[in-house]
Protein backbone atom coordinates (compact mmCIF):
# COMPACT_ATOMS: atom_id res chain seq x y z
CA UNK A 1 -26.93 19.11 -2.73
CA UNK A 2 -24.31 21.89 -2.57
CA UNK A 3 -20.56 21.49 -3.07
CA UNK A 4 -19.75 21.73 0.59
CA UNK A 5 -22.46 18.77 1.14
CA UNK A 6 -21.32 16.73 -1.51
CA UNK A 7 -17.78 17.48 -0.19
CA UNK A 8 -18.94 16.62 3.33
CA UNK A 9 -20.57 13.36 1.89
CA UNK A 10 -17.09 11.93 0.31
CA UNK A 11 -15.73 12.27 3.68
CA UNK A 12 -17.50 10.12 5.88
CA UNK A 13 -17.76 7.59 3.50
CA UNK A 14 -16.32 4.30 5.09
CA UNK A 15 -13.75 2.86 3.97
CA UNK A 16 -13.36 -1.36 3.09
CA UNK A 17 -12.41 -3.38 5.89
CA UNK A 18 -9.68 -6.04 4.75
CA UNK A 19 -12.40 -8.59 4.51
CA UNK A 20 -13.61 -6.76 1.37
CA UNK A 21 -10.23 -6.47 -0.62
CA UNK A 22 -9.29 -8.89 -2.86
CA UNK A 23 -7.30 -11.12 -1.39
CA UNK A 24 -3.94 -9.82 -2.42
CA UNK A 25 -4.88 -6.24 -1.58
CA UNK A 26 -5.97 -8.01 1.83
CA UNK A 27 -2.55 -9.91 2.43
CA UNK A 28 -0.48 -6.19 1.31
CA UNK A 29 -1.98 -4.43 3.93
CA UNK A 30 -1.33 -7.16 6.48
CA UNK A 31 2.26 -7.25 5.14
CA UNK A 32 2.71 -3.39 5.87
CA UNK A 33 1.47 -3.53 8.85
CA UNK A 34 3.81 -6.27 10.27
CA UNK A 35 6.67 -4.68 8.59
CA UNK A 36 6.10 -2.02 10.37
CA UNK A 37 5.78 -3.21 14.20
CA UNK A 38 8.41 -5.82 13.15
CA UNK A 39 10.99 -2.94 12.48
CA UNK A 40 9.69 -0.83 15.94
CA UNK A 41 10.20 -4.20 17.56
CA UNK A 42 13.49 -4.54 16.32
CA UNK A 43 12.21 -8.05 14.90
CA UNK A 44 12.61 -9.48 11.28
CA UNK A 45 9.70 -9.46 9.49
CA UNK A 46 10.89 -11.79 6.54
CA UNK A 47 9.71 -15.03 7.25
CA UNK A 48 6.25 -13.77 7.52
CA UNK A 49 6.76 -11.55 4.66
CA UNK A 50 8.13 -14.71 2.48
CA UNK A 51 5.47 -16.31 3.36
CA UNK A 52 2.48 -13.92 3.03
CA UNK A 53 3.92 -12.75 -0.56
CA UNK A 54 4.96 -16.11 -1.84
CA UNK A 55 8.69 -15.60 -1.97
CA UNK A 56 11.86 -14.26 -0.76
CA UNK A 57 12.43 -11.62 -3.75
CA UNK A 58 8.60 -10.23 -3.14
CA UNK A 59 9.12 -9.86 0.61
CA UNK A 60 13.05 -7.91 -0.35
CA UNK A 61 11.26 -5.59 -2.49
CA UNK A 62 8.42 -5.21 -0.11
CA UNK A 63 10.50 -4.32 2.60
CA UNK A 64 12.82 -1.75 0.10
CA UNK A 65 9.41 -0.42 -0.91
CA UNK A 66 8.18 0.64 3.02
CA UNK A 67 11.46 2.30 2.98
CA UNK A 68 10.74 4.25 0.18
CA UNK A 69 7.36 5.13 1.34
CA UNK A 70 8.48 5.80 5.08
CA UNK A 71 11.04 8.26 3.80
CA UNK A 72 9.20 10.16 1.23
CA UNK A 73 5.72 10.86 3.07
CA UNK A 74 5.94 13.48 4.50
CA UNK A 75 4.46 12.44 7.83
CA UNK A 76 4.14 9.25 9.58
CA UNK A 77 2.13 6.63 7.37
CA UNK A 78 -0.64 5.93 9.67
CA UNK A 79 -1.59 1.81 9.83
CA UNK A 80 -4.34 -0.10 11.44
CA UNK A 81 -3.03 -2.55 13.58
CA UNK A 82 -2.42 -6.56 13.07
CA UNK A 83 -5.56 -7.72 14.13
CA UNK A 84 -7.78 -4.71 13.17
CA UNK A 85 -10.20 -5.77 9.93
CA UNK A 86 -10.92 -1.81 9.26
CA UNK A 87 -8.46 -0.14 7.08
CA UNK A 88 -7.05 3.40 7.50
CA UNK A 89 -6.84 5.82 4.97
CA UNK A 90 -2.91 5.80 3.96
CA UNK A 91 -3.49 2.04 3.19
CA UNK A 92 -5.79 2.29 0.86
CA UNK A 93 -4.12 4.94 -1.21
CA UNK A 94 -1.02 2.73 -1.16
CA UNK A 95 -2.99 0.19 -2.14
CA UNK A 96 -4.47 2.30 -5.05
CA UNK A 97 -1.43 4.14 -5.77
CA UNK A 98 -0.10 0.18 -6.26
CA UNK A 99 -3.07 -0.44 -8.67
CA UNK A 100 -2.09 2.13 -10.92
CA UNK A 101 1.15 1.36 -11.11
CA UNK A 102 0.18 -2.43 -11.95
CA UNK A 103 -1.82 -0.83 -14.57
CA UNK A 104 1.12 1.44 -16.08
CA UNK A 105 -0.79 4.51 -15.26
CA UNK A 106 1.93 6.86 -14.36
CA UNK A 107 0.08 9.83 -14.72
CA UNK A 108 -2.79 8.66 -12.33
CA UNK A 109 -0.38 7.28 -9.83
CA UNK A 110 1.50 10.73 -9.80
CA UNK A 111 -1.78 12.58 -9.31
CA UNK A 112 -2.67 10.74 -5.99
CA UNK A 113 0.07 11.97 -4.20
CA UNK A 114 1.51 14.83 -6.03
CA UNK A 115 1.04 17.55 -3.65
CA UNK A 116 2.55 15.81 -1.06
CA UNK A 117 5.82 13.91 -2.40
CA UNK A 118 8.42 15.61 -4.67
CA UNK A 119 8.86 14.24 -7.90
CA UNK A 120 11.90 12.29 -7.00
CA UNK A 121 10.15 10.67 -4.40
CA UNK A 122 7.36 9.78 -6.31
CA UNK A 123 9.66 8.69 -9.05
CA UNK A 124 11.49 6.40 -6.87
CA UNK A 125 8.40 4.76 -4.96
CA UNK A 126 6.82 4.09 -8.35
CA UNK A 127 9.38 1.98 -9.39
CA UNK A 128 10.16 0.07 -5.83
CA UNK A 129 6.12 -0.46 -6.34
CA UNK A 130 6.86 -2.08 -9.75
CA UNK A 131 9.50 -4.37 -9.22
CA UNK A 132 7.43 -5.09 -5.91
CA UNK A 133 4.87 -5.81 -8.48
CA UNK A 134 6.98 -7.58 -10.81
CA UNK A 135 8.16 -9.98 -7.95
CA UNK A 136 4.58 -10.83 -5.52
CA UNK A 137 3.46 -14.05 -6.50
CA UNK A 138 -0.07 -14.23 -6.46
CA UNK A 139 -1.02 -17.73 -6.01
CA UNK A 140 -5.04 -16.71 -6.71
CA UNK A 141 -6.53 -15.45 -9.18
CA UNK A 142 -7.57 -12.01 -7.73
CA UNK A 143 -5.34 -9.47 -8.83
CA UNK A 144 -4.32 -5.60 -7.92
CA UNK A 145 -6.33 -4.71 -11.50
CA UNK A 146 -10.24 -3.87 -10.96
């Protein structure tokens, strides 16, 4: 297989539908998502986000945290919608980039998205990811760690 084949073969690969996630990776994405329409429907997403992330510090840092990310990528973050189980392709790196950061990989997190976000902006999403991190009760016992 050549290089553009192989290349060619990473690209179609399917991504996980939520159903496959571990179930905090699963409840994230959900989370994002209604954050998201909540705010273009001029709606507050907090009592859903309390809920979904087990308390009212983990949703406040959530919601400081799609800030972040909405205005450091440097187009818009493209989401599935509510009731969609397939998962597009900026949620899974946030949920990756999140993974590192759980980890304390710095330098890994920085190389997912280095070519697109300035240093400062990487700088301040890892740490709205951490204290995100810090604060989402996890109630199971799957984790962001595999």
């Amino acid at each position: 297989m050549g290089i553009w084949s192989g290349n060619l073969a990473k690209l179609v690969t399917p991504l996980p539908d939520l159903l496959s996630l571990a179930s905090a990776e699963a409840r994230i994405i959900m989370a994002l998502r209604v954050a998201v329409m909540s705010q273009k429907c001029y709606h507050d997403a907090r009592p859903y986000l309390q809920d979904r992330l087990g308390s009212d510090l983990a949703a406040s840092r959530f919601l400081i945290l799609v800030e972040a990310i909405g205005g450091a990528w440097p187009e818009t973050v493209k989401i599935g919608r509510a009731c969609c189980p397939h998962t597009m392709p900026d949620e899974i790196l946030l949920i990756n980039m999140l993974r590192y950061v759980v980890q304390g990989d710095r330098p890994c997190f920085d190389s997912l998205i280095c070519e697109m976000i300035s240093p400062c902006g990487r700088d301040r999403i890892y740490l709205d990811m951490a204290n995100f991190a810090a604060a989402y009760a996890v109630k199971s016992e799957d984790s962001l760690q595999r």
